[in-house]
PDB file of N, CA and C in Angstrom:
ATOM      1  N   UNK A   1     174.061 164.788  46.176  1.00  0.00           N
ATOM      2  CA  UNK A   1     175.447 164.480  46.284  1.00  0.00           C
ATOM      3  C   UNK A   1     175.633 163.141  46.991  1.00  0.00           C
ATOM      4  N   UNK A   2     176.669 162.380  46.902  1.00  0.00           N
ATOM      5  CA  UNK A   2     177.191 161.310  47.429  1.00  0.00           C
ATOM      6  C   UNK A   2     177.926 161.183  48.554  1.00  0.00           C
ATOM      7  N   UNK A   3     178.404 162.224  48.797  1.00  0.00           N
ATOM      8  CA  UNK A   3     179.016 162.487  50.172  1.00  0.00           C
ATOM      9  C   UNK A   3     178.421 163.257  51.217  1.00  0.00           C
ATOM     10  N   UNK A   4     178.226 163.048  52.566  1.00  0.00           N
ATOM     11  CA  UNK A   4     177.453 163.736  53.347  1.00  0.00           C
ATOM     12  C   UNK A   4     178.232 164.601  54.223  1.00  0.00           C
ATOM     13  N   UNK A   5     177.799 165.518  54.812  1.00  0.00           N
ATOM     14  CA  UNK A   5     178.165 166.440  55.481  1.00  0.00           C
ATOM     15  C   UNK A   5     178.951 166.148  56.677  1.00  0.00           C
ATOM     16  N   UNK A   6     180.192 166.258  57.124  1.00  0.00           N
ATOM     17  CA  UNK A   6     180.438 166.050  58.894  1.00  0.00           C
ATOM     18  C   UNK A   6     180.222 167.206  59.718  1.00  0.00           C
ATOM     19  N   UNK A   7     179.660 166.715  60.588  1.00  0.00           N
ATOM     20  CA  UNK A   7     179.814 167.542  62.005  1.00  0.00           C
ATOM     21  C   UNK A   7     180.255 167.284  63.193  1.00  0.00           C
ATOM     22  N   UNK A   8     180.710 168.596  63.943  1.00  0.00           N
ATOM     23  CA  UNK A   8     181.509 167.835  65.129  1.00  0.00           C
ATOM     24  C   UNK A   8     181.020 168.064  66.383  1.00  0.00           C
ATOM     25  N   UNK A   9     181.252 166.906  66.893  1.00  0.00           N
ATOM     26  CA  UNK A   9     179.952 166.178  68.044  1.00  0.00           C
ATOM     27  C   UNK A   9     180.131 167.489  69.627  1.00  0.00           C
ATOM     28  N   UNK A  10     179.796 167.663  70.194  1.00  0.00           N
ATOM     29  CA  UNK A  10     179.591 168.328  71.180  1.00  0.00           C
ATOM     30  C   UNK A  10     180.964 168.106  71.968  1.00  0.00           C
ATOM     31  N   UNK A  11     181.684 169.154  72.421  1.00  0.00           N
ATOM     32  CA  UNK A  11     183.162 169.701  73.255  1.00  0.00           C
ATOM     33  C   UNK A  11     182.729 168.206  74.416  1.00  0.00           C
ATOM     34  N   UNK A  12     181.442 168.704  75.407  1.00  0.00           N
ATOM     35  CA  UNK A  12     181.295 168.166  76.747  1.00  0.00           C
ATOM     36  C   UNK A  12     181.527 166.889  76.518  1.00  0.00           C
ATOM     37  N   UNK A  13     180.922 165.733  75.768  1.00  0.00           N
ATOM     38  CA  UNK A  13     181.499 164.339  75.213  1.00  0.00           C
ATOM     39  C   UNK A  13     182.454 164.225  74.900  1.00  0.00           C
ATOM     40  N   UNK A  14     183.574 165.112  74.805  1.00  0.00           N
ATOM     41  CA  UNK A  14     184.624 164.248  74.009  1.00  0.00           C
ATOM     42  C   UNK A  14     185.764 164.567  75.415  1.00  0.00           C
ATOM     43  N   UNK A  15     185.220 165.414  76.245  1.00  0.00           N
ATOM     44  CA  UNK A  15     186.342 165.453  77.524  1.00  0.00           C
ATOM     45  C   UNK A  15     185.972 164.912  78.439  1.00  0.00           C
ATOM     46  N   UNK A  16     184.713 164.363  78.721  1.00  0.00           N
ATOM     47  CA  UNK A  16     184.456 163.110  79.851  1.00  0.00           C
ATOM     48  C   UNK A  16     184.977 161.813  78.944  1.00  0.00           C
ATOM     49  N   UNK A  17     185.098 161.615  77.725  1.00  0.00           N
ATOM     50  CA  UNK A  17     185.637 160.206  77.613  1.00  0.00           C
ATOM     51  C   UNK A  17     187.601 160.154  77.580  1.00  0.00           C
ATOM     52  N   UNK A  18     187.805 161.520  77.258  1.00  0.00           N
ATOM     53  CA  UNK A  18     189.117 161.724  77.629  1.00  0.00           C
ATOM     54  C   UNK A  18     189.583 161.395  78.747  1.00  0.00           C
ATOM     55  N   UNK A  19     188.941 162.187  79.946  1.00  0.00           N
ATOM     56  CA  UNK A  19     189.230 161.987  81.389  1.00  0.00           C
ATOM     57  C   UNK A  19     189.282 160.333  81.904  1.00  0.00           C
ATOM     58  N   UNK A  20     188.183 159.738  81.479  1.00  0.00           N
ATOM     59  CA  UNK A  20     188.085 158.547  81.574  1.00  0.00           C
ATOM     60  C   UNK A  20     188.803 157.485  81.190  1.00  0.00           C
ATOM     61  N   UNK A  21     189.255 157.848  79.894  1.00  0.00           N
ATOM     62  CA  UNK A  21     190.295 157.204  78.959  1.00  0.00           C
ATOM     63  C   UNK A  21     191.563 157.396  79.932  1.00  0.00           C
ATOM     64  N   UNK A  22     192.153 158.184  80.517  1.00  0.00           N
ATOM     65  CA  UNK A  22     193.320 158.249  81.884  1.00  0.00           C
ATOM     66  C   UNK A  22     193.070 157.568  82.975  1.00  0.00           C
ATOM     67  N   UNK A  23     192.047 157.416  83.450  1.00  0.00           N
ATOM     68  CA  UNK A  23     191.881 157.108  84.813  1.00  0.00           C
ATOM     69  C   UNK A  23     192.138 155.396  84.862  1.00  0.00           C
ATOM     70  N   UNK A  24     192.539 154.315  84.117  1.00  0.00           N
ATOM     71  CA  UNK A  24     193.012 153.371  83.669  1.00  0.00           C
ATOM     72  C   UNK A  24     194.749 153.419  84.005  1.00  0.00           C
ATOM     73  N   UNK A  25     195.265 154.633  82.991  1.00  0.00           N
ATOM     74  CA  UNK A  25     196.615 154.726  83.317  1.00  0.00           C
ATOM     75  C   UNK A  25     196.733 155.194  84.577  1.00  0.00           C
ATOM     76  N   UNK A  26     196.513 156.297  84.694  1.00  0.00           N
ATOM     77  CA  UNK A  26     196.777 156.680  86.577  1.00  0.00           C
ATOM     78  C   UNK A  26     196.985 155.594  87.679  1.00  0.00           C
ATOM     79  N   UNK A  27     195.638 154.786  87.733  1.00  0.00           N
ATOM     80  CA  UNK A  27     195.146 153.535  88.707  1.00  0.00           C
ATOM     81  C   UNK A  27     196.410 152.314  88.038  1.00  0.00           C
ATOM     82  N   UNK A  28     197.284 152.777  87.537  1.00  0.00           N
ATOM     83  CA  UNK A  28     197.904 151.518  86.913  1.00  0.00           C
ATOM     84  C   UNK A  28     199.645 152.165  87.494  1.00  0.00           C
ATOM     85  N   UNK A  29     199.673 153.544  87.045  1.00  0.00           N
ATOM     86  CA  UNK A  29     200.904 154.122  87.826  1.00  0.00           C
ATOM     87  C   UNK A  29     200.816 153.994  89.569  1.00  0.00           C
ATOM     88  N   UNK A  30     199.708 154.392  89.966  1.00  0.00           N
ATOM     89  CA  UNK A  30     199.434 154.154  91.870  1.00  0.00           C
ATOM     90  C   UNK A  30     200.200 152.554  92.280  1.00  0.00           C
ATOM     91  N   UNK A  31     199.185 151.874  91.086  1.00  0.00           N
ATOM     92  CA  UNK A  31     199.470 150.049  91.673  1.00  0.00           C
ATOM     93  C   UNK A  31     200.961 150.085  91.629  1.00  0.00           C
ATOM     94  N   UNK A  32     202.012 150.187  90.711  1.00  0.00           N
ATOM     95  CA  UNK A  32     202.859 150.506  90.308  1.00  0.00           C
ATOM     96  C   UNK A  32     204.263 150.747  91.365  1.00  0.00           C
ATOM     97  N   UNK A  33     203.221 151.898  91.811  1.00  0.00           N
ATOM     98  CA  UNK A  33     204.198 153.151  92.858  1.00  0.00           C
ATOM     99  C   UNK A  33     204.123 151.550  94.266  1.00  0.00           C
ATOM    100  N   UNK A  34     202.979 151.785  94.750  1.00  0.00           N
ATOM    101  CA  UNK A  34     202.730 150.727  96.002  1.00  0.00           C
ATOM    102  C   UNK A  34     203.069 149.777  96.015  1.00  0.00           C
ATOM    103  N   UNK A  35     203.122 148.627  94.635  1.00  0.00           N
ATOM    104  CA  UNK A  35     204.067 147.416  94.325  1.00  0.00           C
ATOM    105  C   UNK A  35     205.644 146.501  93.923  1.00  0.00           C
ATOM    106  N   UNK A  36     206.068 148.048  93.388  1.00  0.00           N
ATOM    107  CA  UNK A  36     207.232 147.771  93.106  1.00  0.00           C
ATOM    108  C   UNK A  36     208.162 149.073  93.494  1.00  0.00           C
ATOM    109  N   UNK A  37     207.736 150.608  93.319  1.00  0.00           N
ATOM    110  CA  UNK A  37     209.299 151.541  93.467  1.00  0.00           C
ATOM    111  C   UNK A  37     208.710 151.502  95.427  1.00  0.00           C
ATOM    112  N   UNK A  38     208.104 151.315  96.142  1.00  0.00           N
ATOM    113  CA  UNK A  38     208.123 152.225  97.063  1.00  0.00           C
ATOM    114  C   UNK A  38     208.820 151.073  97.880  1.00  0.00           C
ATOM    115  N   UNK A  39     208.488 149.788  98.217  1.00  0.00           N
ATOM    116  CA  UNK A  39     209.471 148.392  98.849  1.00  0.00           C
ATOM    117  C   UNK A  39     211.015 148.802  98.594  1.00  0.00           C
ATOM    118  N   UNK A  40     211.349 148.764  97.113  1.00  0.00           N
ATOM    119  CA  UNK A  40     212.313 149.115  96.883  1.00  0.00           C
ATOM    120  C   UNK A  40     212.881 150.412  97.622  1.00  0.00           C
ATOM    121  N   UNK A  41     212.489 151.639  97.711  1.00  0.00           N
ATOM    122  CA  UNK A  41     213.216 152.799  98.053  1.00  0.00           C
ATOM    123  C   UNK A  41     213.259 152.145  99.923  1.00  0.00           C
ATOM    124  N   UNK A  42     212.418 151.554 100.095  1.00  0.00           N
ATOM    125  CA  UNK A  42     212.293 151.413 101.604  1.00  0.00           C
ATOM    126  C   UNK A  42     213.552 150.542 102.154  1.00  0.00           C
ATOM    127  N   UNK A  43     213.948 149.338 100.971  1.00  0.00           N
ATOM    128  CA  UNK A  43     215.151 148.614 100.971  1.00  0.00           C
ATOM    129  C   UNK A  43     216.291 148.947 101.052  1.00  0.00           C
ATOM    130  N   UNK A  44     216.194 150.413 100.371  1.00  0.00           N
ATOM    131  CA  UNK A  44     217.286 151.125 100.221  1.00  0.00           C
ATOM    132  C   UNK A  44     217.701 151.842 100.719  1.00  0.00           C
ATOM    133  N   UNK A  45     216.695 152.532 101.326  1.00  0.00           N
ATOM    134  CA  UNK A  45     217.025 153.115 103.150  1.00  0.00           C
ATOM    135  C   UNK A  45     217.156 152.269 104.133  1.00  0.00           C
ATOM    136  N   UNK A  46     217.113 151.425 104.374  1.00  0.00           N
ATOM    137  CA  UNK A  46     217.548 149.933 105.092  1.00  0.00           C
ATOM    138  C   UNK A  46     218.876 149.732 105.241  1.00  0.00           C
ATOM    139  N   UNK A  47     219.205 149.466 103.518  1.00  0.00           N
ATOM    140  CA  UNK A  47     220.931 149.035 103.536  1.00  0.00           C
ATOM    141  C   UNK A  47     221.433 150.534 103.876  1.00  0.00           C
ATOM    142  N   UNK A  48     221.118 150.980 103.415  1.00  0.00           N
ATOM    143  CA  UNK A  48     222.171 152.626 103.691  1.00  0.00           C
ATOM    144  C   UNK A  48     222.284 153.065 105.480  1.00  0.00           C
ATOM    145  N   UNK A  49     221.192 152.350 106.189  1.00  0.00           N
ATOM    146  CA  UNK A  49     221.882 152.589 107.522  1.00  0.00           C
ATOM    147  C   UNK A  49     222.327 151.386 108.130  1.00  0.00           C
ATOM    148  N   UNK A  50     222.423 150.194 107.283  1.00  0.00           N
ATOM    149  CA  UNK A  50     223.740 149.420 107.970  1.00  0.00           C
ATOM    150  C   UNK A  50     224.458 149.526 107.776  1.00  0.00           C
ATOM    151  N   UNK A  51     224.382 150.445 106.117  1.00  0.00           N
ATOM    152  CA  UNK A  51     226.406 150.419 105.955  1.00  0.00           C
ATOM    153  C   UNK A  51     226.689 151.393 106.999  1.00  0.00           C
ATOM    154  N   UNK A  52     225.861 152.504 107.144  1.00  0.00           N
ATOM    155  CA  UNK A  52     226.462 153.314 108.068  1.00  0.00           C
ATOM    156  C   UNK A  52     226.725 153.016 109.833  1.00  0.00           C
ATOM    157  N   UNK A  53     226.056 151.673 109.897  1.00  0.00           N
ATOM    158  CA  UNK A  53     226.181 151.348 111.188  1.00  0.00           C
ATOM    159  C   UNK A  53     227.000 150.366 111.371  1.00  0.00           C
ATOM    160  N   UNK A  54     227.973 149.739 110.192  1.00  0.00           N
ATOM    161  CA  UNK A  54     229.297 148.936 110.652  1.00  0.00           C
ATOM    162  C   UNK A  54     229.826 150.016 112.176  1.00  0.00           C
ATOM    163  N   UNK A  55     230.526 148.897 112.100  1.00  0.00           N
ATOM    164  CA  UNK A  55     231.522 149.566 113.251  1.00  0.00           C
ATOM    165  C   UNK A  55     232.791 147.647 113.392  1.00  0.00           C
ATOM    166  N   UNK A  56     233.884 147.637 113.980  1.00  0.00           N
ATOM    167  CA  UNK A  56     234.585 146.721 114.224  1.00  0.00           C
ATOM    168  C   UNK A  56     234.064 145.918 115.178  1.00  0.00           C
ATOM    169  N   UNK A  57     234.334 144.672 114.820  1.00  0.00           N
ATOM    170  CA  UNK A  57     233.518 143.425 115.489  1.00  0.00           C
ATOM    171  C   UNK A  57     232.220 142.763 114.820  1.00  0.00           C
ATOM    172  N   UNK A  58     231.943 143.507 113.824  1.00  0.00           N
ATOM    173  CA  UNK A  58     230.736 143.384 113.597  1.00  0.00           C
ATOM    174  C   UNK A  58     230.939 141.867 112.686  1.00  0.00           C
ATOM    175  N   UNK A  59     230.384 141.338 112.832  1.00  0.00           N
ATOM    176  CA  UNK A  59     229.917 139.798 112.392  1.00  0.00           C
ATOM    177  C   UNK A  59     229.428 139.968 110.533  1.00  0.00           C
ATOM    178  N   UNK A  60     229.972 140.168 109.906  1.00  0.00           N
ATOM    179  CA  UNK A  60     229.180 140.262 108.374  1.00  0.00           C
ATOM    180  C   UNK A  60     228.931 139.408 106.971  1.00  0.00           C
ATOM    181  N   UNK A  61     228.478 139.539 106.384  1.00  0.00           N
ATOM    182  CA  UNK A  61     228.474 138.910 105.281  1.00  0.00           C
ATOM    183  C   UNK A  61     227.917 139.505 104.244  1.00  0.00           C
ATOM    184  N   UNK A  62     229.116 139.185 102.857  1.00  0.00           N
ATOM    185  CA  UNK A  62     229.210 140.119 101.645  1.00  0.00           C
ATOM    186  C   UNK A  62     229.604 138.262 100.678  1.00  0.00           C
ATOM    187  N   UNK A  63     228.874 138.809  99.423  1.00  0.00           N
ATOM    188  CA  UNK A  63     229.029 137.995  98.280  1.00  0.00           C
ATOM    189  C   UNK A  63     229.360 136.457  99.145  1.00  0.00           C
ATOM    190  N   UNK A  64     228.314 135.871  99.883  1.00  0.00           N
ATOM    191  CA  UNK A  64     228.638 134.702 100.448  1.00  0.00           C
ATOM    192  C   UNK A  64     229.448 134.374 101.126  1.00  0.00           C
ATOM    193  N   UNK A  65     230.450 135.182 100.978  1.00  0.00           N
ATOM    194  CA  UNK A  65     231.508 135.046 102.641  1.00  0.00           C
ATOM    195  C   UNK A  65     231.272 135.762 103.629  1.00  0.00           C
ATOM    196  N   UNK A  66     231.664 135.094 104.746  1.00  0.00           N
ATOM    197  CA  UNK A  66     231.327 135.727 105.721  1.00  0.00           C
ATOM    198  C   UNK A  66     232.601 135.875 107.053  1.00  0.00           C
ATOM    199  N   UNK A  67     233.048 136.955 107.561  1.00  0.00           N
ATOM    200  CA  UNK A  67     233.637 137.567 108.126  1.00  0.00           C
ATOM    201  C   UNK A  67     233.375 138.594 109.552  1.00  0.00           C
ATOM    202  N   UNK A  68     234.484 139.044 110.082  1.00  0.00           N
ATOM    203  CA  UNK A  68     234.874 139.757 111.253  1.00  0.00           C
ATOM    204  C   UNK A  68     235.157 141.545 110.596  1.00  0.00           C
ATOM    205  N   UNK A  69     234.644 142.037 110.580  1.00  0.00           N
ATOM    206  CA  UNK A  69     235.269 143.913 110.634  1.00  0.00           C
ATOM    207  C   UNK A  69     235.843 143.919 111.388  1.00  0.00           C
ATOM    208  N   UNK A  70     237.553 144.122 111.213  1.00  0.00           N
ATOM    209  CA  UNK A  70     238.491 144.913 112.024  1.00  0.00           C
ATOM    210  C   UNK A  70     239.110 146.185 111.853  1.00  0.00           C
ATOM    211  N   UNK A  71     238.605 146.746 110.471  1.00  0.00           N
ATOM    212  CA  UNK A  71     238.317 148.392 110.540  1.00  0.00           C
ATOM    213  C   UNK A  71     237.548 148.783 109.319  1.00  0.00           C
ATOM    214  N   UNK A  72     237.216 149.772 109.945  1.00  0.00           N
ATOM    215  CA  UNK A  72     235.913 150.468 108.980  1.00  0.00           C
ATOM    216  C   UNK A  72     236.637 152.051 108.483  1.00  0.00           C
ATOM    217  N   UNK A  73     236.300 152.303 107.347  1.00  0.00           N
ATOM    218  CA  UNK A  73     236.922 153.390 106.700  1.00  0.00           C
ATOM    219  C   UNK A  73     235.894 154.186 106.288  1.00  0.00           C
ATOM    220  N   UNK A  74     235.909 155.482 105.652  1.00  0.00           N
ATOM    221  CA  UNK A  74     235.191 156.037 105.043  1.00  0.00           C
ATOM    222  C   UNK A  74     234.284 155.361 103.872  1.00  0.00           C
ATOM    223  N   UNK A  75     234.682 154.615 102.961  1.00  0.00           N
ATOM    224  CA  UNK A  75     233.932 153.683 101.822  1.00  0.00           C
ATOM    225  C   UNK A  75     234.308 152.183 101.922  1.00  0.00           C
ATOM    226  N   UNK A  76     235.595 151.922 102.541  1.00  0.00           N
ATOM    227  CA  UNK A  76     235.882 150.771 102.992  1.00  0.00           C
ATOM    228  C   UNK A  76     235.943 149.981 104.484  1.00  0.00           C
ATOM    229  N   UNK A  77     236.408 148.938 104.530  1.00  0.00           N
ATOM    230  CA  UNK A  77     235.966 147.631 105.627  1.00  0.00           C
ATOM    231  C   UNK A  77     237.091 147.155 105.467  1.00  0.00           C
ATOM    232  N   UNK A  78     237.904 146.836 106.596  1.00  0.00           N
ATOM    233  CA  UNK A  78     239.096 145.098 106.384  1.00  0.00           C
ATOM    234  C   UNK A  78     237.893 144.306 107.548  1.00  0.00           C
ATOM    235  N   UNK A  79     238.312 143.208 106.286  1.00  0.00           N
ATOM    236  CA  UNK A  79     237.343 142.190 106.985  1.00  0.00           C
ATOM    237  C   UNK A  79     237.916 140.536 107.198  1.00  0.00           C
ATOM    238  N   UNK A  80     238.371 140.189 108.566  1.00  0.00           N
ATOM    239  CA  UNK A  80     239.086 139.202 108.812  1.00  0.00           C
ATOM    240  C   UNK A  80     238.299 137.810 108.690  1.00  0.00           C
ATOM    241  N   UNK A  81     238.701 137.109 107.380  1.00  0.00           N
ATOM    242  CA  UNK A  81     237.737 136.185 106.751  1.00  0.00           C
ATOM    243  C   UNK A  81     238.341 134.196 107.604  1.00  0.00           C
ATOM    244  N   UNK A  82     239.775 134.157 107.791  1.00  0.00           N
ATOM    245  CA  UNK A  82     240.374 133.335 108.699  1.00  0.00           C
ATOM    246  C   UNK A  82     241.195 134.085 109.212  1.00  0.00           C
ATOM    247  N   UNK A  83     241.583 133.160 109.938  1.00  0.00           N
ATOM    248  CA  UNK A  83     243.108 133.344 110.934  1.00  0.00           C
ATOM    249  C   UNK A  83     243.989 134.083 109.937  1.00  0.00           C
ATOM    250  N   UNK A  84     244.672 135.352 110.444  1.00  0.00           N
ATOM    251  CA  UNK A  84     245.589 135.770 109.044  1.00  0.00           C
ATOM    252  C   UNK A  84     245.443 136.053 107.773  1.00  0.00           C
ATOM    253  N   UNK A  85     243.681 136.237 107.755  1.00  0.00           N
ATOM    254  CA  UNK A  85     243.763 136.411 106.112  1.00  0.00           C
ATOM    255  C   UNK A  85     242.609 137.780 106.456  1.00  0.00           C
ATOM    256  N   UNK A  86     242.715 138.632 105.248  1.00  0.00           N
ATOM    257  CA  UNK A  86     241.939 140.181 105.805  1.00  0.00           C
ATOM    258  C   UNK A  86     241.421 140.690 104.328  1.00  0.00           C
ATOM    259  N   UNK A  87     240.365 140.942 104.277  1.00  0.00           N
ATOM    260  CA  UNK A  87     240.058 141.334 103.137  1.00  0.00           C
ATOM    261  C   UNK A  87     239.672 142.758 103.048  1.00  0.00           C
ATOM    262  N   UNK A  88     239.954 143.536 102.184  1.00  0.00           N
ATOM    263  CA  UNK A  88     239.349 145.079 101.907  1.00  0.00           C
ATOM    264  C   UNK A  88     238.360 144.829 100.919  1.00  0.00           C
ATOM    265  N   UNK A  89     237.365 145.174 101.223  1.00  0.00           N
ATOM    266  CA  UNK A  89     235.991 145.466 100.509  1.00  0.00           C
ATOM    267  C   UNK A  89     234.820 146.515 100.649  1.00  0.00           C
ATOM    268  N   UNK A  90     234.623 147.121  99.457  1.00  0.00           N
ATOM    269  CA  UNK A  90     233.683 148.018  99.278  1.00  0.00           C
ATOM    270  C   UNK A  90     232.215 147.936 101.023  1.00  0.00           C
ATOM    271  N   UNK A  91     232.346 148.986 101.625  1.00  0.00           N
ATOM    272  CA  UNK A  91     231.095 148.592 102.726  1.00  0.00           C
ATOM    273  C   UNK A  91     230.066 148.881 102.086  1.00  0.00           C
ATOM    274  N   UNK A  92     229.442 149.276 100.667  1.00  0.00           N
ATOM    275  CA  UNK A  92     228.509 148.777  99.649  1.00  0.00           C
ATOM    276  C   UNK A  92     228.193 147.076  99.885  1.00  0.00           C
ATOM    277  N   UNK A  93     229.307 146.718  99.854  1.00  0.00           N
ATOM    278  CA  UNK A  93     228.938 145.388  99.550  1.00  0.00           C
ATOM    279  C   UNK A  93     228.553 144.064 100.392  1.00  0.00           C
ATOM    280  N   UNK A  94     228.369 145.152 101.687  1.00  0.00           N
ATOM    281  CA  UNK A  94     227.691 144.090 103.167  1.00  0.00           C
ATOM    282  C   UNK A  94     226.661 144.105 102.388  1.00  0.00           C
ATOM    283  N   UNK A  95     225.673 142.634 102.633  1.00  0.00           N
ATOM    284  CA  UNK A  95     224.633 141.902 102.867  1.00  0.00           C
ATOM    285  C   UNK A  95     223.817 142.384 104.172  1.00  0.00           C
ATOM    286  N   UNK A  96     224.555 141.529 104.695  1.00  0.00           N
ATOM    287  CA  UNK A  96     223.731 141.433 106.283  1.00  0.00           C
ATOM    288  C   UNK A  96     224.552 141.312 107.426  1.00  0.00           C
ATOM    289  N   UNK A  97     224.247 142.133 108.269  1.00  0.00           N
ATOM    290  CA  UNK A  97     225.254 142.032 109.438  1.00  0.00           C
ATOM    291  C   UNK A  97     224.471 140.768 110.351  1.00  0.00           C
ATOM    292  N   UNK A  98     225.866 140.104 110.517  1.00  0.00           N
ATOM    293  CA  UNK A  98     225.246 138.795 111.574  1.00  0.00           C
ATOM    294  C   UNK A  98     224.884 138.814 113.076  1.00  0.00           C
ATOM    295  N   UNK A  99     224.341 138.115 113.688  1.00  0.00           N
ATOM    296  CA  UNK A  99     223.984 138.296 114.984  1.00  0.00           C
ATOM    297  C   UNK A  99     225.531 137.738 115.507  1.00  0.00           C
ATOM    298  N   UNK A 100     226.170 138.417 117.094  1.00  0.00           N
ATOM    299  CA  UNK A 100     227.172 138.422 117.533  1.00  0.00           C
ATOM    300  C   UNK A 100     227.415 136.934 117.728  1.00  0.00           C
ATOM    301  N   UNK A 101     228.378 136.024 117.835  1.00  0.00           N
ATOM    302  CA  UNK A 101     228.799 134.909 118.116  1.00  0.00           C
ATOM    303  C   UNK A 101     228.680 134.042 116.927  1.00  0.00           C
ATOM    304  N   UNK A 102     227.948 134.584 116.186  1.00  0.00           N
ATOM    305  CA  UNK A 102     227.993 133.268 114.905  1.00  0.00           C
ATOM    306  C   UNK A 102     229.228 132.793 114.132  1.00  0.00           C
ATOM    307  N   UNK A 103     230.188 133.589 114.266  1.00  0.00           N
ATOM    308  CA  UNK A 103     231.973 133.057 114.224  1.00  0.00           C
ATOM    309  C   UNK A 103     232.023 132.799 115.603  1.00  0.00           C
ATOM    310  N   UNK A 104     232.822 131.264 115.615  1.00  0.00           N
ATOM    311  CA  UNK A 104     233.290 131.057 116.538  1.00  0.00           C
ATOM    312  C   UNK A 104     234.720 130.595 115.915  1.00  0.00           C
ATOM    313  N   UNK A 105     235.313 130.227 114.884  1.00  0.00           N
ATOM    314  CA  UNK A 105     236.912 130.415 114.508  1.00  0.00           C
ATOM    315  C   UNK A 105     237.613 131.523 114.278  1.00  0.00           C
ATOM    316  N   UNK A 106     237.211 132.588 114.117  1.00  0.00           N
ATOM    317  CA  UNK A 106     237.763 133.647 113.887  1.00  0.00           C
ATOM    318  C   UNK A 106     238.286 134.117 115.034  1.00  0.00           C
TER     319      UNK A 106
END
């Protein structure tokens, strides 16, 4: 005959190259986890206790302006940006709280 017979190769070979064949992806999800989601979640527990640590007076800055907290609300901030002018904004949307004195016109 012209065609030859197949047979199938031994169970134990074909699940050590399986196992092996993963251990590529795994070592690629770890790098993954350690390089990019875990900084991030750490960032994000960061901002979540400054928003929670406004309080009035606080020196801040959101979307490049920068301002005075003269009250803090449950989800919101008035934030005195000049003389007479007050803005309501999301306390999502602090940046960075400033070190004390860095307004000196306000």
């Amino acid at each position: 005959m012209l065609i030859s017979n197949a047979y199938a190769q031994a169970a134990d070979a074909a699940a050590d190259g399986g196992l092996l064949g993963l251990l590529p992806m795994l070592l690629m999800f770890v790098v993954l986890y350690f390089v990019m989601i875990r900084p991030q979640m750490k960032r994000a527990k960061e901002h979540k206790n400054l928003v929670e640590a406004l309080a009035k007076g606080d020196e801040v800055m959101f979307a490049g302006v920068v301002g005075r907290i003269t009250s803090v609300g449950d989800t919101y901030a008035e934030v005195e940006v000049a003389d007479n002018v007050v803005l309501k904004i999301q306390k999502q949307a602090v940046a960075n709280v400033l070190p004390k004195g860095t307004l000196k016109s306000i």
